[in-house]
C-alpha atoms as a PDB file:
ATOM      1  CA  UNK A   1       0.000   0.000   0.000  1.00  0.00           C
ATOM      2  CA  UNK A   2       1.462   3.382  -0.845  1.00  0.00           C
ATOM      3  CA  UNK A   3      -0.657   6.643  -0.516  1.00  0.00           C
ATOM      4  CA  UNK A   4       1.581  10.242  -1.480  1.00  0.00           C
ATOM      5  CA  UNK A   5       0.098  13.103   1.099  1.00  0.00           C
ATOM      6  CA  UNK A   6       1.721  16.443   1.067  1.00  0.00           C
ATOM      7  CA  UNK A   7       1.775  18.287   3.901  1.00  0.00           C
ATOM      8  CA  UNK A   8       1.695  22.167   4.420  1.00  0.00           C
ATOM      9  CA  UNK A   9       4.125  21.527   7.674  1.00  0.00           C
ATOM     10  CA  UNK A  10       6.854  19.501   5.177  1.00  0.00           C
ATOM     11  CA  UNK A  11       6.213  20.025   1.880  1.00  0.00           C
ATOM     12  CA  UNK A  12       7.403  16.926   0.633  1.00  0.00           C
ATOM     13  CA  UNK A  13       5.203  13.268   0.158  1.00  0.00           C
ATOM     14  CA  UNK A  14       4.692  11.082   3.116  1.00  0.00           C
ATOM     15  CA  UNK A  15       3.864   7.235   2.896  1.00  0.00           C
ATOM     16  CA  UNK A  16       0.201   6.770   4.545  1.00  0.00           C
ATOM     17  CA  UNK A  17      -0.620   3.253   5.510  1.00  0.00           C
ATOM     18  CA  UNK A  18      -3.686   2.006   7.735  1.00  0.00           C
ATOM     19  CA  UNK A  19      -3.103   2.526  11.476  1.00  0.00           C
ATOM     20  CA  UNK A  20      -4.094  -1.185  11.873  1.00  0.00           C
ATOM     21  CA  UNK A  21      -1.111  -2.196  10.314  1.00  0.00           C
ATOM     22  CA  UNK A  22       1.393  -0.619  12.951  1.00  0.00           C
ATOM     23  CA  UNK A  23       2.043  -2.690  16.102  1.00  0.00           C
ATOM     24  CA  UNK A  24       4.217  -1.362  18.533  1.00  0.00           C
ATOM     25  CA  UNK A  25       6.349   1.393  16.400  1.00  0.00           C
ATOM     26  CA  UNK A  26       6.727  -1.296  13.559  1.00  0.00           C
ATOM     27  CA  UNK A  27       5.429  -2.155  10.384  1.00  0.00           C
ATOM     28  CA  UNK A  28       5.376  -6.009   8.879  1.00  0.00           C
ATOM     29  CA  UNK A  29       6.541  -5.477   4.910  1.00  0.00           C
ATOM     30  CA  UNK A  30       7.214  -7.732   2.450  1.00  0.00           C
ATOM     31  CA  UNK A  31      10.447  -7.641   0.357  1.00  0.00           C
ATOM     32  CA  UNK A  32      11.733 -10.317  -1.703  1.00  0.00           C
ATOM     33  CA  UNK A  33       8.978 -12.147  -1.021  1.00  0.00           C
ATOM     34  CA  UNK A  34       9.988 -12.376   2.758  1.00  0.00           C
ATOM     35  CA  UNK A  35       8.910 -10.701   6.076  1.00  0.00           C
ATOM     36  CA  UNK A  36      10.825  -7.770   7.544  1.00  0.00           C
ATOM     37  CA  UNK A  37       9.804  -6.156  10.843  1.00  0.00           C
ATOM     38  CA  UNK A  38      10.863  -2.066  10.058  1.00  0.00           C
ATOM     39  CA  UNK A  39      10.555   0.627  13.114  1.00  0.00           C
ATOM     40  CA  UNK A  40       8.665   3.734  11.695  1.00  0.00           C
ATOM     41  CA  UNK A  41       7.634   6.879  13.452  1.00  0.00           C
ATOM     42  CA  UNK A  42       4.208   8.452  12.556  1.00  0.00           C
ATOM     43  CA  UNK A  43       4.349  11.959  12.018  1.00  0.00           C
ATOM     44  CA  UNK A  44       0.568  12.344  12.474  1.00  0.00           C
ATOM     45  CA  UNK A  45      -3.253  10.425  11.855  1.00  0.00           C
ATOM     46  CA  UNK A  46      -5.885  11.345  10.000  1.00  0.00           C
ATOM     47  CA  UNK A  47      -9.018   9.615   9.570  1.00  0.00           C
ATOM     48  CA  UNK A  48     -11.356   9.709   6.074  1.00  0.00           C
ATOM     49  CA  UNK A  49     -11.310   7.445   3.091  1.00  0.00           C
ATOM     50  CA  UNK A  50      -8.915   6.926   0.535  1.00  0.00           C
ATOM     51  CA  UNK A  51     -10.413   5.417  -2.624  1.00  0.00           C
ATOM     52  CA  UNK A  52      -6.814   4.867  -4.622  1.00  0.00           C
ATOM     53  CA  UNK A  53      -5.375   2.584  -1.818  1.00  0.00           C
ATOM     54  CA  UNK A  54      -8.331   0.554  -2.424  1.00  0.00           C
ATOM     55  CA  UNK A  55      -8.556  -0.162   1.168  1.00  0.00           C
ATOM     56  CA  UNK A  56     -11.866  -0.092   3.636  1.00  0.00           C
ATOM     57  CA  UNK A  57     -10.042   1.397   6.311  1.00  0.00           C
ATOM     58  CA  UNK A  58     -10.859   5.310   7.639  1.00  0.00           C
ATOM     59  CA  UNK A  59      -8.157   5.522  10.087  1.00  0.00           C
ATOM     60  CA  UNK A  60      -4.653   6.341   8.417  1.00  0.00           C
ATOM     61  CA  UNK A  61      -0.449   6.917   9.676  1.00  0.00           C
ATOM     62  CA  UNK A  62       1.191   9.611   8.168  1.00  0.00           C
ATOM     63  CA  UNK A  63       4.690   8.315   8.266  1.00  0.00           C
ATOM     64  CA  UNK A  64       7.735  10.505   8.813  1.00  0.00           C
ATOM     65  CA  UNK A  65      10.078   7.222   8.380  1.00  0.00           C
ATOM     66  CA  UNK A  66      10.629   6.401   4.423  1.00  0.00           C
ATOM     67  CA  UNK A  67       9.756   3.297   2.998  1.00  0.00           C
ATOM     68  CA  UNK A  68      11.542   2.099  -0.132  1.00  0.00           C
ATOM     69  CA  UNK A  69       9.968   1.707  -3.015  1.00  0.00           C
ATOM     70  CA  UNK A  70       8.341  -1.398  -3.607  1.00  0.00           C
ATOM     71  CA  UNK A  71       7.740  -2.512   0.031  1.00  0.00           C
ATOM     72  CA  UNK A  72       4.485  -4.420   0.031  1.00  0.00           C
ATOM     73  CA  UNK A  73       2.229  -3.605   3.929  1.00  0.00           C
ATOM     74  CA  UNK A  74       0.709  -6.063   6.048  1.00  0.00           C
ATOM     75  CA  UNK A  75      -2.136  -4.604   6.556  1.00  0.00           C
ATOM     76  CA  UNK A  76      -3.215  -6.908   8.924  1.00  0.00           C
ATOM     77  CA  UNK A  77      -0.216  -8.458  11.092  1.00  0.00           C
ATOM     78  CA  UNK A  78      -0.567 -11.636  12.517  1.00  0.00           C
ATOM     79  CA  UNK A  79       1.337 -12.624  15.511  1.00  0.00           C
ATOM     80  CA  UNK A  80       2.464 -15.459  14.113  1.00  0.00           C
ATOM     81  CA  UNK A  81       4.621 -13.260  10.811  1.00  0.00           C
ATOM     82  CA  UNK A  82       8.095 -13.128  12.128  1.00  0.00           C
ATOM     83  CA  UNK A  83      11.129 -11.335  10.389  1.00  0.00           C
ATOM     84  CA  UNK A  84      12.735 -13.798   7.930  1.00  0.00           C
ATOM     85  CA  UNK A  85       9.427 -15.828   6.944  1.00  0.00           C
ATOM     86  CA  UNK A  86       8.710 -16.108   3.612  1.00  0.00           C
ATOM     87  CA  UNK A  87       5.287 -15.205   2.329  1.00  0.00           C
ATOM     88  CA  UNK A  88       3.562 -14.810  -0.869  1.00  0.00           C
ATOM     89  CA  UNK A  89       1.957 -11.754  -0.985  1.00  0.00           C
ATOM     90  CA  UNK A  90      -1.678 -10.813  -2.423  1.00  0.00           C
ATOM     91  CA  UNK A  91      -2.797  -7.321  -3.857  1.00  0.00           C
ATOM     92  CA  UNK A  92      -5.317  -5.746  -2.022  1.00  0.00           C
ATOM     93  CA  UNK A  93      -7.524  -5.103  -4.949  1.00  0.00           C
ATOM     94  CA  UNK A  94      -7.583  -8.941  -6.197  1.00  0.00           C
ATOM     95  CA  UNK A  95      -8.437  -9.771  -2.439  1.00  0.00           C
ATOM     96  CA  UNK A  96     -10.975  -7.350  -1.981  1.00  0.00           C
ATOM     97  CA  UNK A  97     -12.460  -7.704  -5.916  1.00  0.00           C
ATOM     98  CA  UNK A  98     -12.900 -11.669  -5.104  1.00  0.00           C
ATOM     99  CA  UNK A  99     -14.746 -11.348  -1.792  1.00  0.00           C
ATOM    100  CA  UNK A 100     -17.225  -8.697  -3.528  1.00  0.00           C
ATOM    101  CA  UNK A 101     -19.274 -11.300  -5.575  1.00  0.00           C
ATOM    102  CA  UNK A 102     -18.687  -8.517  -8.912  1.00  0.00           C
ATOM    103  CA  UNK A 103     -17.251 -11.379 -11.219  1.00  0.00           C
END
């Protein structure tokens, strides 16, 4: 999930993901088709929809850390995902198109 906000504080585009998806200061992202546990700090919340990140979700983290490009979100972290695990990873639109009965 990637969402570009600009900022009138910064000036310069932020990463956004769902606030669901950060556990204790950390995101779960997929690279290389493996897990990696990465530290971020959110520079602020905002709450509304965002129809391009084809998410459901109304609560949202501003991040000041980077992410590089490419990194796929876990939107929803399991306990059981641990650093090193390798995962195949699904698109949010193909997993929210199939549960949505519009085939």
């Amino acid at each position: 999930v990637r969402g570009d906000v600009s900022s009138a504080r910064s000036g310069r585009d932020r990463w956004v993901v769902p606030r669901r998806s950060i556990r204790d200061d950390r995101l779960l992202i997929v690279r290389d088709a493996m897990v990696h546990s990465v530290s971020v700090t959110v520079d602020f919340t905002m709450r509304g929809t965002l129809p391009k990140l084809w998410l459901p979700d109304r609560s949202w983290a501003v991040l000041e850390t980077p992410l590089r490009e490419g990194d796929l979100v876990i939107v929803d972290p399991s306990r059981t995902l641990r650093d090193g695990m390798e995962v195949r990873a699904i698109d949010a639109r193909a997993s929210l198109s199939a549960g949505s009965g519009d085939e």
